[in-house]
Protein backbone atom coordinates (compact mmCIF):
# COMPACT_ATOMS: atom_id res chain seq x y z
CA UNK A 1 2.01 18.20 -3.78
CA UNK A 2 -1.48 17.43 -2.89
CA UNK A 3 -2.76 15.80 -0.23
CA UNK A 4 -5.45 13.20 0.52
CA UNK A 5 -7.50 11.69 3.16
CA UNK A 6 -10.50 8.72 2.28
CA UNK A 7 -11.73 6.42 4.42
CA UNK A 8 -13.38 2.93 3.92
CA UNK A 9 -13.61 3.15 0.62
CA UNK A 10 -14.36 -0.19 -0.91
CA UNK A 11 -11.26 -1.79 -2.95
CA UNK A 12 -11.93 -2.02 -6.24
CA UNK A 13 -12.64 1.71 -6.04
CA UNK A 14 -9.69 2.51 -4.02
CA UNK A 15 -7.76 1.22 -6.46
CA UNK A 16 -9.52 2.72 -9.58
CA UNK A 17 -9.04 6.60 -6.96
CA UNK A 18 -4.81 5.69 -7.53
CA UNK A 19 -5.51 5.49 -10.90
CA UNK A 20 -7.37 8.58 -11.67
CA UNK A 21 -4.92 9.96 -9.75
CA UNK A 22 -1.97 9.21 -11.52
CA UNK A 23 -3.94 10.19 -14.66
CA UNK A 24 -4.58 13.98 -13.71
CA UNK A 25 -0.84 14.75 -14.27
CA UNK A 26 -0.66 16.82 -10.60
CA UNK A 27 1.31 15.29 -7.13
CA UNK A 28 -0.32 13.41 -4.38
CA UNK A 29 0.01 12.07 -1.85
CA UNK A 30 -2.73 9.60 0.02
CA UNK A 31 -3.85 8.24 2.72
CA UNK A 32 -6.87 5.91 3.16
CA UNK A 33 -8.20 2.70 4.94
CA UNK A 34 -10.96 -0.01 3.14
CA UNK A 35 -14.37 -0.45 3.79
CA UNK A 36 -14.15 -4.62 4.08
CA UNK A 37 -10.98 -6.75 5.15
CA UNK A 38 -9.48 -6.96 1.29
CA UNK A 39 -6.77 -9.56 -0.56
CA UNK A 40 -5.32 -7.35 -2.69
CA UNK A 41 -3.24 -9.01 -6.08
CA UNK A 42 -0.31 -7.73 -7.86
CA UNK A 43 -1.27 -6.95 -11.31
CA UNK A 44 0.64 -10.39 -12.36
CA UNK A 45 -1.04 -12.34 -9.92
CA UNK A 46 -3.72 -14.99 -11.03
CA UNK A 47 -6.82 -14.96 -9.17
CA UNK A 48 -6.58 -18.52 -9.32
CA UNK A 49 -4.31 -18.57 -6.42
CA UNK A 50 -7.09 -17.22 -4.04
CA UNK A 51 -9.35 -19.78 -1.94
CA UNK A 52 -12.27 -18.16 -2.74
CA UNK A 53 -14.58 -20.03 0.01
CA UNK A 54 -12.20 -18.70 2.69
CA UNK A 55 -12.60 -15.38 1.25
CA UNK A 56 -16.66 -15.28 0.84
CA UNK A 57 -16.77 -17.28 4.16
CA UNK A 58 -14.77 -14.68 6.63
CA UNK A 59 -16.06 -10.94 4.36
CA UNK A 60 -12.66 -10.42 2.65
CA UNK A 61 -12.76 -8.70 -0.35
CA UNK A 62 -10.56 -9.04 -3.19
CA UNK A 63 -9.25 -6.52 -6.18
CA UNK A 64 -6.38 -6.47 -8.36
CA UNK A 65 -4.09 -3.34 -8.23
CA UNK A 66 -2.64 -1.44 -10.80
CA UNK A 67 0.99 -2.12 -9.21
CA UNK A 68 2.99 -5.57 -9.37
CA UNK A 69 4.08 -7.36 -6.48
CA UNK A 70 2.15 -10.07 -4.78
CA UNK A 71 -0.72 -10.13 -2.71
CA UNK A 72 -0.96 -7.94 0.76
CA UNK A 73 -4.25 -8.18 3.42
CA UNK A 74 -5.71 -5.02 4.14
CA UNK A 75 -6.88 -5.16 7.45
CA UNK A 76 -5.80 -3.14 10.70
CA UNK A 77 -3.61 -1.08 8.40
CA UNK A 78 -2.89 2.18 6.88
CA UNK A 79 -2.36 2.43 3.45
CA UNK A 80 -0.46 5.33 2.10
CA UNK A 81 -0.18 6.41 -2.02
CA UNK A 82 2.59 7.83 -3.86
CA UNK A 83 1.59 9.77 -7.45
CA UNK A 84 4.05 11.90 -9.12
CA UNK A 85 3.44 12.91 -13.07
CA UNK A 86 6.37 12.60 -16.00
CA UNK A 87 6.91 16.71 -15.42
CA UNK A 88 8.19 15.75 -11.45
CA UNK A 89 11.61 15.82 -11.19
CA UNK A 90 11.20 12.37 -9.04
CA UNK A 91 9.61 10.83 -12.14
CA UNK A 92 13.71 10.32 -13.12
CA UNK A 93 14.65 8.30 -10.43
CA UNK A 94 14.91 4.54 -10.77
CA UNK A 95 12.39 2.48 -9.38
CA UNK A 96 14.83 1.27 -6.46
CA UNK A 97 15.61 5.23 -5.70
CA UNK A 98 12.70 6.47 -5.65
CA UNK A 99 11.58 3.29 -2.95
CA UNK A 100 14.57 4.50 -0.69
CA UNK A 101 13.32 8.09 -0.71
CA UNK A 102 9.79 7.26 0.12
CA UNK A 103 10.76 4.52 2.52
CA UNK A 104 13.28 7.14 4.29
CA UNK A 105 10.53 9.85 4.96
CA UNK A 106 8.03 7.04 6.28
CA UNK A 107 11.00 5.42 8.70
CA UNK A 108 11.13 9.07 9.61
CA UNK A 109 7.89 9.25 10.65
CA UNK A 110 7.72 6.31 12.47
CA UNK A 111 10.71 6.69 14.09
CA UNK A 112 9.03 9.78 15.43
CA UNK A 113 6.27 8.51 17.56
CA UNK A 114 8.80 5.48 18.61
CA UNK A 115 8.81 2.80 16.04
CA UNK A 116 12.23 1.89 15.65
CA UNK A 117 12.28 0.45 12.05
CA UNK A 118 14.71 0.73 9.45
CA UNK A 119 15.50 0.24 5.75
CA UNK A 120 16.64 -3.05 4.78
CA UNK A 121 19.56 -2.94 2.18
CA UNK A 122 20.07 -5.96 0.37
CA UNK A 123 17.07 -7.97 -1.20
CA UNK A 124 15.43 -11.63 -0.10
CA UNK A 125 13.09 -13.89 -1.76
CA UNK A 126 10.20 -15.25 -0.29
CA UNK A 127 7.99 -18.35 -0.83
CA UNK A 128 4.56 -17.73 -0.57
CA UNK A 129 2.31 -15.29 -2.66
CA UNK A 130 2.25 -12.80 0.04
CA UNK A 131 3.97 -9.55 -0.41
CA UNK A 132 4.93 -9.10 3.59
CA UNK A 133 6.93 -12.58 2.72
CA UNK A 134 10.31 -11.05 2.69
CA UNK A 135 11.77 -7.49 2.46
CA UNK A 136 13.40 -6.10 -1.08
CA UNK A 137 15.65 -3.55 -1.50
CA UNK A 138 14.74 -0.46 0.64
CA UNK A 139 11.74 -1.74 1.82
CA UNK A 140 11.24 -0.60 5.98
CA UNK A 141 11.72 -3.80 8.84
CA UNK A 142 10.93 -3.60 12.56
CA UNK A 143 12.84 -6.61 14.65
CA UNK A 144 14.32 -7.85 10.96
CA UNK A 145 10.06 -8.22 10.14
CA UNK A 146 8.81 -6.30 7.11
CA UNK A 147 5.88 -4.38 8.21
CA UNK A 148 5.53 -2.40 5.14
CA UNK A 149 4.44 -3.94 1.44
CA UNK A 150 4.65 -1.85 -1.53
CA UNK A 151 4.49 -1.84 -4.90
CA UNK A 152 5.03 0.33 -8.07
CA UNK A 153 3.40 1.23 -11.53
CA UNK A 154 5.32 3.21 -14.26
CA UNK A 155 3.54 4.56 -17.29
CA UNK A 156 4.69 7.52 -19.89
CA UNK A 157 2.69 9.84 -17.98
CA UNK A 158 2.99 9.09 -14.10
CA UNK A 159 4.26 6.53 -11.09
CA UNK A 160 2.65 5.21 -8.38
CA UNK A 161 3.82 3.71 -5.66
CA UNK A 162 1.11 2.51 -2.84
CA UNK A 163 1.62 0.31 0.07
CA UNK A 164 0.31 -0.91 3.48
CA UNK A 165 1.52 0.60 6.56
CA UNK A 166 0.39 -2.95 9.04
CA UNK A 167 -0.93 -1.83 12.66
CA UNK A 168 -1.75 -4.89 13.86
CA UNK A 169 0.40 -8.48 13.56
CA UNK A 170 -1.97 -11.17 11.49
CA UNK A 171 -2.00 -14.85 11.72
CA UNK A 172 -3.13 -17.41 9.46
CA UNK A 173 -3.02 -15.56 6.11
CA UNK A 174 -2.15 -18.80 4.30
CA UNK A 175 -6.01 -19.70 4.43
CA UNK A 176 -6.13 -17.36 1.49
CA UNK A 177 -4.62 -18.96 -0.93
CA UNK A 178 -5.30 -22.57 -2.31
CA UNK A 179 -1.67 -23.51 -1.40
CA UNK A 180 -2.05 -22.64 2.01
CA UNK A 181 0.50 -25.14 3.51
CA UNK A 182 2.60 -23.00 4.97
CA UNK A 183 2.02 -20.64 7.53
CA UNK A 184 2.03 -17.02 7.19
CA UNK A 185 2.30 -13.81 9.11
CA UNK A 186 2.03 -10.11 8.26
CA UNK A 187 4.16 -8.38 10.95
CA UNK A 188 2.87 -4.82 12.21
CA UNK A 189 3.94 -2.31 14.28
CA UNK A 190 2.23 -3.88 17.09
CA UNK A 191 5.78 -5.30 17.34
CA UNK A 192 7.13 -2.21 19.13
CA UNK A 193 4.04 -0.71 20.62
CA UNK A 194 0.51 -0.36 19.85
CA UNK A 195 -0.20 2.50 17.58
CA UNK A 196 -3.43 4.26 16.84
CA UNK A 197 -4.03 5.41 13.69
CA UNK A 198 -5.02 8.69 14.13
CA UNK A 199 -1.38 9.14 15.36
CA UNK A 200 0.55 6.96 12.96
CA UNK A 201 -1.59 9.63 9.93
CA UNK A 202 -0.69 13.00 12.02
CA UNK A 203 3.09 11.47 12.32
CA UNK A 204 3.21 10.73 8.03
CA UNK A 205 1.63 13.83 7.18
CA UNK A 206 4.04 15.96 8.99
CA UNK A 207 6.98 14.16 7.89
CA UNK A 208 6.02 14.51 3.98
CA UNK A 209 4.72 17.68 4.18
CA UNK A 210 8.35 19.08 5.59
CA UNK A 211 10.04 17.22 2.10
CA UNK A 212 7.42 17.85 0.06
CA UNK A 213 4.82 20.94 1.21
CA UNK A 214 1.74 19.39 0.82
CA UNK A 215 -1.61 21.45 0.36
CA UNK A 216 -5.14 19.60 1.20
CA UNK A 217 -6.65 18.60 -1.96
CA UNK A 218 -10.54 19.62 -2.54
CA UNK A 219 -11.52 18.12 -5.61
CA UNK A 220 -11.67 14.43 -4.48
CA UNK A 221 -15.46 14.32 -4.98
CA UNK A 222 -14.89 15.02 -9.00
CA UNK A 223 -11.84 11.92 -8.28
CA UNK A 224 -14.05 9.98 -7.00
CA UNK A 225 -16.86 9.96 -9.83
CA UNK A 226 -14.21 9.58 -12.32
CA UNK A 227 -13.12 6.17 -10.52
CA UNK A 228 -16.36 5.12 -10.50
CA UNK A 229 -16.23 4.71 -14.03
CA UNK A 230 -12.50 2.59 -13.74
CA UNK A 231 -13.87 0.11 -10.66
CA UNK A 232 -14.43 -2.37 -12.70
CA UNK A 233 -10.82 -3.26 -14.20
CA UNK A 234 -9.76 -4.23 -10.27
CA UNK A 235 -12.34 -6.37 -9.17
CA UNK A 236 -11.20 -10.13 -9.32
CA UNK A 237 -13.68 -11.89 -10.91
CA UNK A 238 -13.67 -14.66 -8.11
């Protein structure tokens, strides 16, 4: 399995870099921060849930992923990427297995420089667009909070599962959306201790590398340029 390191990368090409990704039929996996504060939408979401003023107003970006789900903040966060083609033996499991063995190697890592989270087992529902609303099967909690939000994409060829690893605890996230009524918070691991980054990547990269033997990938210029052509289809349109 490959392995990956970009940062602030703008988010409509961050998503398109997934994409290629998953389209080169090889294993990755990525890590990688955004250049602006972004909204990010499932791939069912409307943009017309999105309060654009607040958005243009405070420099938040916003792009549509490839993945369902709902929407997740990037900001003071980690995001991690999952891409395994149809030849990887993982490329079997269900969609709820394969989130418990991802989710298992990441609690491992964090667990390692003294997060204490955990993976939930059962499933809630939540009430507001935001993915960080309530944990689903196998998704990772610290304190009962889900601090993690991911989200999958299945094709013929390839899977990809991305989500945000949250550093830092966020207020006021309801401003976002038009129906901002009710208040919302995306939990971090600021809950347990402050974290940099620097050590929360050295922690993930050691833990998948012992499961999975990764190798440092050196063609992500060539990735890149190919995104650059895909950009477009995960911009919102706002």
């Amino acid at each position: 399995m490959f392995y990956i390191e970009t940062w602030k990368i703008p988010g409509d090409l961050n998503m398109a870099i997934d994409y290629v990704l998953g389209k080169s039929q090889s294993s990755y996996f990525r890590l990688y921060t955004w250049k602006n504060p972004t909204l990010s939408l499932g791939k069912n979401q409307s943009v017309e849930v999105v309060n654009t003023t607040y958005l243009k107003e405070n420099g938040i970006d916003c792009v549509k992923r490839p993945t369902g789900g709902r929407a997740v903040l990037h900001s003071e966060e980690l995001t991690y990427s999952f891409i395994i083609p149809n030849t990887d033996p993982l490329y079997r499991l269900s969609v709820l297995k394969l989130y418990k063995e991802i989710s298992t190697i990441i609690v491992e890592a964090l667990n390692n420089i003294g997060i204490p989270a955990e993976i939930v087992s059962h499933s809630s529902r939540g009430n507001t667009q935001l993915c960080f609303d309530a944990p689903s099967w196998y998704e990772i909690v610290l304190n009962e909070k889900k601090i993690i939000g991911s989200a999958q994409m299945r094709t013929k060829s390839f899977v990809l599962q991305h989500g945000s690893i949250v550093l830092k605890t966020t207020t006021g996230i309801e401003k976002c959306f038009k129906d901002g009524n009710e208040p919302i918070t995306q939990y971090g691991l600021d809950l347990a201790k402050e974290i940099d980054i620097e050590e929360l990547k050295n922690s993930l990269y050691k833990s998948f590398s012992k499961r999975f033997q990764l190798k440092r990938f050196e063609k992500i210029n060539e990735i890149i340029s190919l995104a650059e052509n895909e950009r477009m289809k995960f911009k919102c349109y706002i």
